[in-house]
N, C-alpha and C. Protein backbone atom coordinates (compact mmCIF):
# COMPACT_ATOMS: atom_id res chain seq x y z
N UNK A 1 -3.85 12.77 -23.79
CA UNK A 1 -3.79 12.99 -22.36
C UNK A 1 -2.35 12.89 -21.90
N UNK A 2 -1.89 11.65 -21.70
CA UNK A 2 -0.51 11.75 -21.05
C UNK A 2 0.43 11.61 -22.11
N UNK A 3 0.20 11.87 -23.38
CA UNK A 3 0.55 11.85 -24.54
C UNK A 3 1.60 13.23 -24.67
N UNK A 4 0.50 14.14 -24.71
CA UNK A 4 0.58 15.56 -24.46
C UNK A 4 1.40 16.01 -23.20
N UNK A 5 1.04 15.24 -22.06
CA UNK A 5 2.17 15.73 -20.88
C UNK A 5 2.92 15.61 -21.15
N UNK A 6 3.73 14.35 -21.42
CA UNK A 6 4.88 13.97 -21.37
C UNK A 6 5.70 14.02 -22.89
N UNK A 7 5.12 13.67 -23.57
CA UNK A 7 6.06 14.24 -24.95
C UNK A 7 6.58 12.76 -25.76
N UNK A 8 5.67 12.03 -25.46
CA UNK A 8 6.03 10.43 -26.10
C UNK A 8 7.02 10.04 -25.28
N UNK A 9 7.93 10.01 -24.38
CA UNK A 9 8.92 9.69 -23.55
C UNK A 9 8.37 8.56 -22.60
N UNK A 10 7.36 8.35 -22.34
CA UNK A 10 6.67 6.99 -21.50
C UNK A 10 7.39 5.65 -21.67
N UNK A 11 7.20 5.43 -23.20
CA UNK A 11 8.36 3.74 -23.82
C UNK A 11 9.37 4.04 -23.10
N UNK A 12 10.40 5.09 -23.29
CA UNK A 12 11.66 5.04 -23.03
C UNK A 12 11.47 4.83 -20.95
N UNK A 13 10.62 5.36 -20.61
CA UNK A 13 10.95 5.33 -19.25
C UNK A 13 10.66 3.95 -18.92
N UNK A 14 10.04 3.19 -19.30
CA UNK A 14 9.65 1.85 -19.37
C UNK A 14 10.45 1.29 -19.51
N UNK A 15 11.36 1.30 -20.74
CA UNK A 15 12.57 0.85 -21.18
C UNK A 15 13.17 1.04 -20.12
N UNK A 16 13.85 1.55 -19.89
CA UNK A 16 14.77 2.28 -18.68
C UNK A 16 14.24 1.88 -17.18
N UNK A 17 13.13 1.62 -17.11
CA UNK A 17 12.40 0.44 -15.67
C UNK A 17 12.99 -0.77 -15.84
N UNK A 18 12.57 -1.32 -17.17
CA UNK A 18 12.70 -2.83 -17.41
C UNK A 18 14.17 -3.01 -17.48
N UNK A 19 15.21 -2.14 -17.67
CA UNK A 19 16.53 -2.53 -17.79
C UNK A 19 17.03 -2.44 -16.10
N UNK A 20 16.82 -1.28 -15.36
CA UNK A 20 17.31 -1.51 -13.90
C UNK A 20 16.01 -2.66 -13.40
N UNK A 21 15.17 -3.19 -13.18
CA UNK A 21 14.45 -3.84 -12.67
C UNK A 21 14.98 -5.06 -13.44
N UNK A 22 15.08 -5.48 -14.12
CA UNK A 22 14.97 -6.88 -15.08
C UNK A 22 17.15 -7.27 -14.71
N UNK A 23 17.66 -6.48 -14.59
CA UNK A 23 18.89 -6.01 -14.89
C UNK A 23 19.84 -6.95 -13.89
N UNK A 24 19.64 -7.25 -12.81
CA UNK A 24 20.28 -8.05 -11.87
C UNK A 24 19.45 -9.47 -11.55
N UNK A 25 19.23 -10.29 -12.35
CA UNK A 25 18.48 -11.31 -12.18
C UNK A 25 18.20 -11.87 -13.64
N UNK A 26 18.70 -13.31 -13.01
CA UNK A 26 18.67 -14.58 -14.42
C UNK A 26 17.51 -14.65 -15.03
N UNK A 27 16.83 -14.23 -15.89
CA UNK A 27 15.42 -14.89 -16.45
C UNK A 27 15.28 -15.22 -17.91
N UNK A 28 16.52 -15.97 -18.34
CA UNK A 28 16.98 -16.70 -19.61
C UNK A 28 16.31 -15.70 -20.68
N UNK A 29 15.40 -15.78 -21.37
CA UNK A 29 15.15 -15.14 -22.44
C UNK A 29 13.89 -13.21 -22.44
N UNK A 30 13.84 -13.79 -21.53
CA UNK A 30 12.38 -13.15 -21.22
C UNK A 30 12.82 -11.32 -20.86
N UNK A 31 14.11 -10.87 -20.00
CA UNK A 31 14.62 -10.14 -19.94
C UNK A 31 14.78 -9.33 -21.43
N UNK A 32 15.39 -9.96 -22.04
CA UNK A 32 16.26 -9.69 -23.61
C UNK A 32 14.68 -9.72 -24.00
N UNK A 33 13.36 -10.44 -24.18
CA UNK A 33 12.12 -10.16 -25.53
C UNK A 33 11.55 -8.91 -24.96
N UNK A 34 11.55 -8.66 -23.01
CA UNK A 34 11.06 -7.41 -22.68
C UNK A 34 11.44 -6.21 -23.15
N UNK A 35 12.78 -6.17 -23.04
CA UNK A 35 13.64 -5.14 -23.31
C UNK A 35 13.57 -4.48 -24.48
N UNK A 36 13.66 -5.41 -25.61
CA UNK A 36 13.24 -5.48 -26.67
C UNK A 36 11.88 -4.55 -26.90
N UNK A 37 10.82 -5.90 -27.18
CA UNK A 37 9.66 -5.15 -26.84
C UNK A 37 9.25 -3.64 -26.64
N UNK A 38 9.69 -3.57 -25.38
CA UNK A 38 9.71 -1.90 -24.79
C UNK A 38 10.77 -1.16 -25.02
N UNK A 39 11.67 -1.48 -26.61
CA UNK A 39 12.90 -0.16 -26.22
C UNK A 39 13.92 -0.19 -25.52
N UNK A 40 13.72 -0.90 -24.68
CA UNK A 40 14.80 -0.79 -23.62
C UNK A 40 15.94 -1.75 -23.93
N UNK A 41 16.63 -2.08 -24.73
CA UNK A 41 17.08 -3.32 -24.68
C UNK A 41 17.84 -3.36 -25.97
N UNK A 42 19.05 -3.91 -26.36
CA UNK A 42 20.18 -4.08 -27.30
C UNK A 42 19.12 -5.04 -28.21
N UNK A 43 18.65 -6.04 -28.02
CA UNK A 43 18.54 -7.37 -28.77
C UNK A 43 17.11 -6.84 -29.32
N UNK A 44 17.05 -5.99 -30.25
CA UNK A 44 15.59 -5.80 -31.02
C UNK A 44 15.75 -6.91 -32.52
N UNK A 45 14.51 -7.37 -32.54
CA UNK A 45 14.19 -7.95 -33.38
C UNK A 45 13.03 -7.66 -34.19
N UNK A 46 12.51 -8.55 -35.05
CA UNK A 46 11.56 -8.82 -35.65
C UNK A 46 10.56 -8.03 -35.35
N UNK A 47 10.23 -8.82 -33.94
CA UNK A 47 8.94 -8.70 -33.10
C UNK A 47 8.92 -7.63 -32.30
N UNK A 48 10.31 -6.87 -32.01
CA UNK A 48 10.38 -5.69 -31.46
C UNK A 48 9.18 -4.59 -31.72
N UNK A 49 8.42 -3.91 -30.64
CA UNK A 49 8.04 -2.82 -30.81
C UNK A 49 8.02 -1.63 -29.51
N UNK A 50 7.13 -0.12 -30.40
CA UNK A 50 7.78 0.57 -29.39
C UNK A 50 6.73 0.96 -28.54
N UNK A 51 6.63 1.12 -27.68
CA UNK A 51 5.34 1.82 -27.00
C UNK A 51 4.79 2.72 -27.33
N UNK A 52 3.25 3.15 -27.29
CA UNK A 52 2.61 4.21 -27.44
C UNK A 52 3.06 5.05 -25.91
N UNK A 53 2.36 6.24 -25.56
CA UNK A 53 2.27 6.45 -24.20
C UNK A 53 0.71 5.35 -23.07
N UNK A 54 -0.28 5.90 -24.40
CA UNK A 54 -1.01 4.52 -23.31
C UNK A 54 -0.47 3.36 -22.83
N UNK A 55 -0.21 2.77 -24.02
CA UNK A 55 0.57 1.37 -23.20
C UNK A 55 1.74 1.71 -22.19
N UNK A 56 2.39 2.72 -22.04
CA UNK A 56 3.27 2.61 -21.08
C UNK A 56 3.13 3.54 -19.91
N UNK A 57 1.74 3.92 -19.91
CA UNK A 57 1.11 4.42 -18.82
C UNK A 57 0.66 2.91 -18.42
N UNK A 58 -0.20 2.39 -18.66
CA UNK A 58 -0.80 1.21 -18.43
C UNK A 58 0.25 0.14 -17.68
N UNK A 59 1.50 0.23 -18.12
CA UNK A 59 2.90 -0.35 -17.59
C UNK A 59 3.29 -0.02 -16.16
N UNK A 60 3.23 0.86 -16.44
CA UNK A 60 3.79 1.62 -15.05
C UNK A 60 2.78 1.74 -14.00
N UNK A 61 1.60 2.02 -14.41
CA UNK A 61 0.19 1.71 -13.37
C UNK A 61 0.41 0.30 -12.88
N UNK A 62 0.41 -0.70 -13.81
CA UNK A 62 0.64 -2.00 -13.25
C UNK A 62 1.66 -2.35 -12.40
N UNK A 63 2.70 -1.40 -12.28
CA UNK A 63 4.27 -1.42 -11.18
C UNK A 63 3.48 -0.95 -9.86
N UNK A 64 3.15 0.17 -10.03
CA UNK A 64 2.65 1.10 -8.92
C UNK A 64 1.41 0.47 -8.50
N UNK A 65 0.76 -0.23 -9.09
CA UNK A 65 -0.41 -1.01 -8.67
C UNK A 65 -0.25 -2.08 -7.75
N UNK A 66 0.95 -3.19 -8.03
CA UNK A 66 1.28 -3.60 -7.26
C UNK A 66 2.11 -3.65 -6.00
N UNK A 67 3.14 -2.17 -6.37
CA UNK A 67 3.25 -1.92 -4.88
C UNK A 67 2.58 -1.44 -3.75
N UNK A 68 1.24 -1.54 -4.01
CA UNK A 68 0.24 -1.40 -3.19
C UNK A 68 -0.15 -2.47 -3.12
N UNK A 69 -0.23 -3.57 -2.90
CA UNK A 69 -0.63 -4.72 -3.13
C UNK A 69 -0.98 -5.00 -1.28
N UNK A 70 -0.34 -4.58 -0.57
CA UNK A 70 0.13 -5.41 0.70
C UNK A 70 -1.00 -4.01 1.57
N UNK A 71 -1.23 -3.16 0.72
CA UNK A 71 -2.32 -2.52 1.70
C UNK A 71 -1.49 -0.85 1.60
N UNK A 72 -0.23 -0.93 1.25
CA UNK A 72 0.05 0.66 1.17
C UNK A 72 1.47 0.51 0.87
N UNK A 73 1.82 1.47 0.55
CA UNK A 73 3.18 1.63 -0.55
C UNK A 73 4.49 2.97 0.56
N UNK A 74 5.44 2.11 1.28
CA UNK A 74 6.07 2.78 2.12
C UNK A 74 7.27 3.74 1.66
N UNK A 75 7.67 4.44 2.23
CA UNK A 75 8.76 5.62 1.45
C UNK A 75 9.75 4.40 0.96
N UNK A 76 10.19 3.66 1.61
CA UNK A 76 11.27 2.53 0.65
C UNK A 76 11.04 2.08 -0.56
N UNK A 77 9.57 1.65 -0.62
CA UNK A 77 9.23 1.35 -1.84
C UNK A 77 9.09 2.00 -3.10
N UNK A 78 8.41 3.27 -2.57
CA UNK A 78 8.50 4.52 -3.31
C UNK A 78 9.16 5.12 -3.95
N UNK A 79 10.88 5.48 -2.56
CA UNK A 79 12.17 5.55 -3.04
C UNK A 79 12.89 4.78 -4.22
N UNK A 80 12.44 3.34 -4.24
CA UNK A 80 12.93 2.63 -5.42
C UNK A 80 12.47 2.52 -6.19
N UNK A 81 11.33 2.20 -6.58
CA UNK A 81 10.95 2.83 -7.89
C UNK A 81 11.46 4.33 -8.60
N UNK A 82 11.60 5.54 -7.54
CA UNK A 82 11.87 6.89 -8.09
C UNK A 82 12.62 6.76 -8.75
N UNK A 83 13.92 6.16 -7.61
CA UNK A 83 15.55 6.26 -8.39
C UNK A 83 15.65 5.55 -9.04
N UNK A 84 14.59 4.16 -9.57
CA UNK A 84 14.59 3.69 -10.88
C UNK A 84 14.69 4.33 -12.02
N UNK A 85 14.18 5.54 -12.05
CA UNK A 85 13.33 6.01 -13.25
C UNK A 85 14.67 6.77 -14.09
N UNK A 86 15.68 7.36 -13.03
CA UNK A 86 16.56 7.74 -14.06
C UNK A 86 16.70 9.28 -14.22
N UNK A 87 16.77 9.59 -15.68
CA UNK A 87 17.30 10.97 -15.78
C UNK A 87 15.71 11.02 -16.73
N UNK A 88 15.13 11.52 -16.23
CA UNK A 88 13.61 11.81 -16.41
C UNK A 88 13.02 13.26 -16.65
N UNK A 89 12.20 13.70 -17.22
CA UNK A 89 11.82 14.96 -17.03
C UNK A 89 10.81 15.13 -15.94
N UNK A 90 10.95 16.64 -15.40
CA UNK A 90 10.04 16.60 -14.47
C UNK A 90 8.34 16.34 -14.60
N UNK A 91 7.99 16.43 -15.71
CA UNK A 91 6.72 16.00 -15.98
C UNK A 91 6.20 14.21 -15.60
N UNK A 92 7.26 13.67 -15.91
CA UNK A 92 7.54 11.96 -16.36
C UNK A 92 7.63 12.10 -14.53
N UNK A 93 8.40 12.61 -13.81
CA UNK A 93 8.40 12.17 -12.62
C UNK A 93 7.10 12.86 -10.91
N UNK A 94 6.46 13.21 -12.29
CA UNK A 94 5.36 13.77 -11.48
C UNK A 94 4.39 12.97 -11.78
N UNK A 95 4.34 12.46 -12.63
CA UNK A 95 2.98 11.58 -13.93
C UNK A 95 3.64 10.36 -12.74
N UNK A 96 4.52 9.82 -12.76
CA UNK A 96 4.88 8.41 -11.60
C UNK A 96 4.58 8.56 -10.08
N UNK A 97 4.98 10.13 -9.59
CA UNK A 97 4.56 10.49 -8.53
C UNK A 97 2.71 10.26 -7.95
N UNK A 98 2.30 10.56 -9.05
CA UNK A 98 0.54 10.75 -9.12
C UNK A 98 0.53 9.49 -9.25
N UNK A 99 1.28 8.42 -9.72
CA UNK A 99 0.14 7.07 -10.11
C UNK A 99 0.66 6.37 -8.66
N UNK A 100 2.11 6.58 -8.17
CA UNK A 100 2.05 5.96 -6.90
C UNK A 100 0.94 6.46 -5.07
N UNK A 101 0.86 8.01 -5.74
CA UNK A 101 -0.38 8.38 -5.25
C UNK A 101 -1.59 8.32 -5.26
N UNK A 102 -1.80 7.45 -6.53
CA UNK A 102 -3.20 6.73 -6.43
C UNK A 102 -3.89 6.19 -5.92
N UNK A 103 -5.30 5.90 -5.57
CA UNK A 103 -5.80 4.70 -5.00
C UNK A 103 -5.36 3.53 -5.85
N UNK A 104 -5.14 2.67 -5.18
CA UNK A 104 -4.60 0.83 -5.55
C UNK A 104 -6.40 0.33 -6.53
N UNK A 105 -6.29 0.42 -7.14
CA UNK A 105 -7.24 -0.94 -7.90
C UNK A 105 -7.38 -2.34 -8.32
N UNK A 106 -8.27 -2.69 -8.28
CA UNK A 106 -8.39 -3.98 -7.66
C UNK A 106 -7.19 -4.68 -8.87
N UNK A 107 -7.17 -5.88 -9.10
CA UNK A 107 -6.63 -6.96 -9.89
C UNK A 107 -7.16 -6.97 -11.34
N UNK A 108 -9.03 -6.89 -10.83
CA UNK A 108 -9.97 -6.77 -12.51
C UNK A 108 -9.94 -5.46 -12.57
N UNK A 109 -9.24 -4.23 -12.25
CA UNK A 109 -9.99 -2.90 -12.59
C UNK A 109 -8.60 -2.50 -13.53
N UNK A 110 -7.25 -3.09 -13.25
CA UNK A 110 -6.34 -3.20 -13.50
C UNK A 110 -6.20 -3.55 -14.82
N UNK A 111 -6.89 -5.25 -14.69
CA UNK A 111 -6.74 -6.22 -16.27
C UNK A 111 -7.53 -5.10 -17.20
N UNK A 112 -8.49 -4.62 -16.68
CA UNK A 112 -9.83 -4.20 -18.34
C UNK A 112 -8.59 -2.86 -18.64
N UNK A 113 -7.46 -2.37 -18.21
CA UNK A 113 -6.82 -1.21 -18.95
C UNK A 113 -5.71 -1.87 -19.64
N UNK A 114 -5.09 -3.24 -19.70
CA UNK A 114 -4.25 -3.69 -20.36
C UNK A 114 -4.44 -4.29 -21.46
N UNK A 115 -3.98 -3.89 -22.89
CA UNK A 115 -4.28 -4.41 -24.51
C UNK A 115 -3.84 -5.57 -24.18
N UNK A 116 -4.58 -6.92 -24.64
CA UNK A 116 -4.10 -8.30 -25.03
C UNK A 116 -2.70 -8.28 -25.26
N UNK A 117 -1.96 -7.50 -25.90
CA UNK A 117 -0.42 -7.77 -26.61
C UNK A 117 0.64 -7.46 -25.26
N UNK A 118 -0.09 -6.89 -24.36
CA UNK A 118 0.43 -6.23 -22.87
C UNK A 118 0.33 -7.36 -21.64
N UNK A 119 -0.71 -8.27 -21.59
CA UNK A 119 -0.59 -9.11 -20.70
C UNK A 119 0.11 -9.60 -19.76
N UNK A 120 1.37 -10.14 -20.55
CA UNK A 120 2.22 -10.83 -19.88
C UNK A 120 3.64 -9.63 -19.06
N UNK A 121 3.42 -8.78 -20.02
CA UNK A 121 4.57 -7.32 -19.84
C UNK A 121 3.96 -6.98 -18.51
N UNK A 122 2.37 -6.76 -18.39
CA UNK A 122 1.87 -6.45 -17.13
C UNK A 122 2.34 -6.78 -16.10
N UNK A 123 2.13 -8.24 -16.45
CA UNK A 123 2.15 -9.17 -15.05
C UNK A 123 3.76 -9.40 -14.92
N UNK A 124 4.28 -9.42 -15.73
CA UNK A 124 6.14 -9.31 -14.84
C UNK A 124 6.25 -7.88 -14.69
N UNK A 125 6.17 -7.19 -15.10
CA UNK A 125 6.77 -5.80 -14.68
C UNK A 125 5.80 -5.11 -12.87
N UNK A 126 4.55 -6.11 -12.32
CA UNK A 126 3.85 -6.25 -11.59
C UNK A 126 4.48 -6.98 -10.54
N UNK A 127 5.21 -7.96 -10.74
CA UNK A 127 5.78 -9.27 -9.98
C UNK A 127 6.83 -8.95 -10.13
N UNK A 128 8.08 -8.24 -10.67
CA UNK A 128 9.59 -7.50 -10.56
C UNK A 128 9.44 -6.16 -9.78
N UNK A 129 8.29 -5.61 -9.77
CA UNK A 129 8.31 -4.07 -9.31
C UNK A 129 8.25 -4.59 -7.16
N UNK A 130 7.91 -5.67 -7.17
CA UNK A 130 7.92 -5.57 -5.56
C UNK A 130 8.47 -6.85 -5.03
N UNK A 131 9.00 -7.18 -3.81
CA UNK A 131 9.52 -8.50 -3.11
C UNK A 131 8.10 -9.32 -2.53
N UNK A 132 7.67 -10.10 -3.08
CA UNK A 132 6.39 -11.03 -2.91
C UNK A 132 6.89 -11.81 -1.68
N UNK A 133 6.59 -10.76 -0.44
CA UNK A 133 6.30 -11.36 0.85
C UNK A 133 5.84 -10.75 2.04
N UNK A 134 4.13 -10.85 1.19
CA UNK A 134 3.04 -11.09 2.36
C UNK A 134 2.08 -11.87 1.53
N UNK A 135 1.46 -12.45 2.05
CA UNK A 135 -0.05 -12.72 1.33
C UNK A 135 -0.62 -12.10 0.64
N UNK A 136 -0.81 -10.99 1.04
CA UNK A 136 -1.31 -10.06 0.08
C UNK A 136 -1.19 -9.62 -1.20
N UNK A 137 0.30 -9.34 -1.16
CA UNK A 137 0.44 -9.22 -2.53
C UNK A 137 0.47 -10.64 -2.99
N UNK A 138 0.69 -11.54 -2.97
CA UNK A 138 0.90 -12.88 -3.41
C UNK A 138 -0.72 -13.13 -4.11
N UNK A 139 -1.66 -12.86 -3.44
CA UNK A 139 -3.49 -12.96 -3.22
C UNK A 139 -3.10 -11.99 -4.78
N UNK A 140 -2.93 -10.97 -4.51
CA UNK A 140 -2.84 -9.62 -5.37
C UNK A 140 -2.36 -10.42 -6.57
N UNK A 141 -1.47 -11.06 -7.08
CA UNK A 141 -0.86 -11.66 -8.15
C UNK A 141 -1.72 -12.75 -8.79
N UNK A 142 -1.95 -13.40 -7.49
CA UNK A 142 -3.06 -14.73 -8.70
C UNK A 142 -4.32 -14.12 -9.16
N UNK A 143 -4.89 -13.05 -8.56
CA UNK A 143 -5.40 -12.44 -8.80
C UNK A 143 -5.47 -11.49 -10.28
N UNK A 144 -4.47 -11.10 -10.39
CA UNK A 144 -4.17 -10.56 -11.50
C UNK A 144 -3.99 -11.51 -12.71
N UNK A 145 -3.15 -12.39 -12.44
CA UNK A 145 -2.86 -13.47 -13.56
C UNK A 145 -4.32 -13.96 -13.60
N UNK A 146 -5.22 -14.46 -13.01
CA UNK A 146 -6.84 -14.64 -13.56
C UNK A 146 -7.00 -13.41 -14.05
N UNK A 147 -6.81 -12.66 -13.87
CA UNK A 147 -8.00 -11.06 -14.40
C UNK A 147 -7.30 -11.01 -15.94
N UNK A 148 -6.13 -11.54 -16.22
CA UNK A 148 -5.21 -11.34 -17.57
C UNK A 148 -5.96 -12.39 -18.24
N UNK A 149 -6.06 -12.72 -17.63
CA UNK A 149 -6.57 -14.49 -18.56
C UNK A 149 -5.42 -15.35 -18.61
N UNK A 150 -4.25 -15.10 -17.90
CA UNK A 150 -3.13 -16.19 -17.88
C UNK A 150 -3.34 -17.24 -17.71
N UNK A 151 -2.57 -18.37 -18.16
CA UNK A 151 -2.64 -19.75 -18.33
C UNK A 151 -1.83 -19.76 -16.76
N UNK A 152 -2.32 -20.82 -16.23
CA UNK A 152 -1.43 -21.36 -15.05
C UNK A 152 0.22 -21.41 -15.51
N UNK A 153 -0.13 -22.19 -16.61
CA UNK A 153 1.85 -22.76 -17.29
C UNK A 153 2.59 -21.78 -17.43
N UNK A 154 1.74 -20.51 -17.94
CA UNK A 154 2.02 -19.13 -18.77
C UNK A 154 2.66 -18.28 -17.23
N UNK A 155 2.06 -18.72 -16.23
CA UNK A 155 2.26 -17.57 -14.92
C UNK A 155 3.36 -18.24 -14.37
N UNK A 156 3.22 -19.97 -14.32
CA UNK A 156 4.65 -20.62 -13.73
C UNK A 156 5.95 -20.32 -14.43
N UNK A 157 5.91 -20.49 -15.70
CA UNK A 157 6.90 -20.25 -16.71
C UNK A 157 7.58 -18.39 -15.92
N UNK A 158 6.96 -17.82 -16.19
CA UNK A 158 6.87 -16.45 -15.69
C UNK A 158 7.94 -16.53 -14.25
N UNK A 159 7.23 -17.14 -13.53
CA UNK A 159 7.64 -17.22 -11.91
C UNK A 159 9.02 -18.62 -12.23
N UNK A 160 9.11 -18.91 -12.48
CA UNK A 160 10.36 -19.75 -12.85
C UNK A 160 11.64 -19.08 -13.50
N UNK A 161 11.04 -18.16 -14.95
CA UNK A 161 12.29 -17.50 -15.29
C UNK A 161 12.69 -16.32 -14.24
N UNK A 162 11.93 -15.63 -13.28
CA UNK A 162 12.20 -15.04 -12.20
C UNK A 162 12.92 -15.24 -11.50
N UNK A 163 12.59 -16.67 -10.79
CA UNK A 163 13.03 -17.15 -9.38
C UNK A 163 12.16 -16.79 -8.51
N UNK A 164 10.80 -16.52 -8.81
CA UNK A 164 9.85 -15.84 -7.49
C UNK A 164 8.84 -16.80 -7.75
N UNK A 165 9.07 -17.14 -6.16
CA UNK A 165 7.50 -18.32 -5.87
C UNK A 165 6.93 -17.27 -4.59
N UNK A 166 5.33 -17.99 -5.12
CA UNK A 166 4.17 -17.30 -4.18
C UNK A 166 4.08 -17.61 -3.03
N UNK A 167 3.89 -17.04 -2.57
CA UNK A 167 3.63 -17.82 -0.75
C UNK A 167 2.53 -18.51 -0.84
């Protein structure tokens, strides 16, 4: 499916999210294992891997998912994510166009499309993709971190190497 649209290029745009999104902000290690992880990032290791396109459809749904969080997703928000994306093909920026045009799904409709090994990638690239201040999205986040199966410690740790507390 989006395999075929896009041409395997999904990781890299991911990559290329997680480096301008992750990119201006302290989060000791977690920056460098994302980056990693997804491609995006100098410090590959071991544990490094690369994305399929599902998983990094599933990535990017979870960005765009939560900038709907607060009830609707405004041209500002929109705007930044776009000019996140980079030097993109037009397919890749139509495939982002459509998912920010989506209907918003809930928190659990969200979790059942993310692989176990994706969890935590979800939920920061969910909680970096927007400024957590309304309730809503804040509601929207614990929400999600239950629907992941996150550990409380696992979501503080998270929100600590950030710098983002919930309302």
């Amino acid at each position: 499916m989006i395999g075929s649209m896009i041409g395997g290029r999904h990781g890299a745009m991911v990559g290329g999210l997680i480096g301008s999104l992750v990119g201006g902000r302290q989060i000791a290690g977690l920056g460098r294992s994302l980056k990693g992880k997804m491609g995006g990032g100098d410090d590959h290791d071991g544990d490094a891997m690369s994305l399929n396109d599902d998983q990094a459809t599933v990535l990017v749904r979870a960005m765009c998912n939560a900038a709907k969080a607060d009830g609707h997703i405004d041209e500002t928000e929109s705007a930044n994510i776009m000019n996140e994306l980079g030097d993109v093909s037009d397919a890749e920026r139509s495939f982002m166009q459509a998912e920010l045009a989506a209907p918003m799904m809930s928190a659990s409709q969200l979790a059942a499309q993310v692989p176990g090994d994706l969890k935590n990638e979800a939920y920061v690239l969910s909680l970096i993709a927007i400024n957590v201040d309304t309730m809503e999205e804040a509601d929207y986040l614990r929400q999600l971190s239950d629907a992941l199966g996150m550990s409380e410690s696992d979501r503080n740790d998270i929100h600590d190497d950030l710098g983002v507390d919930l309302l």
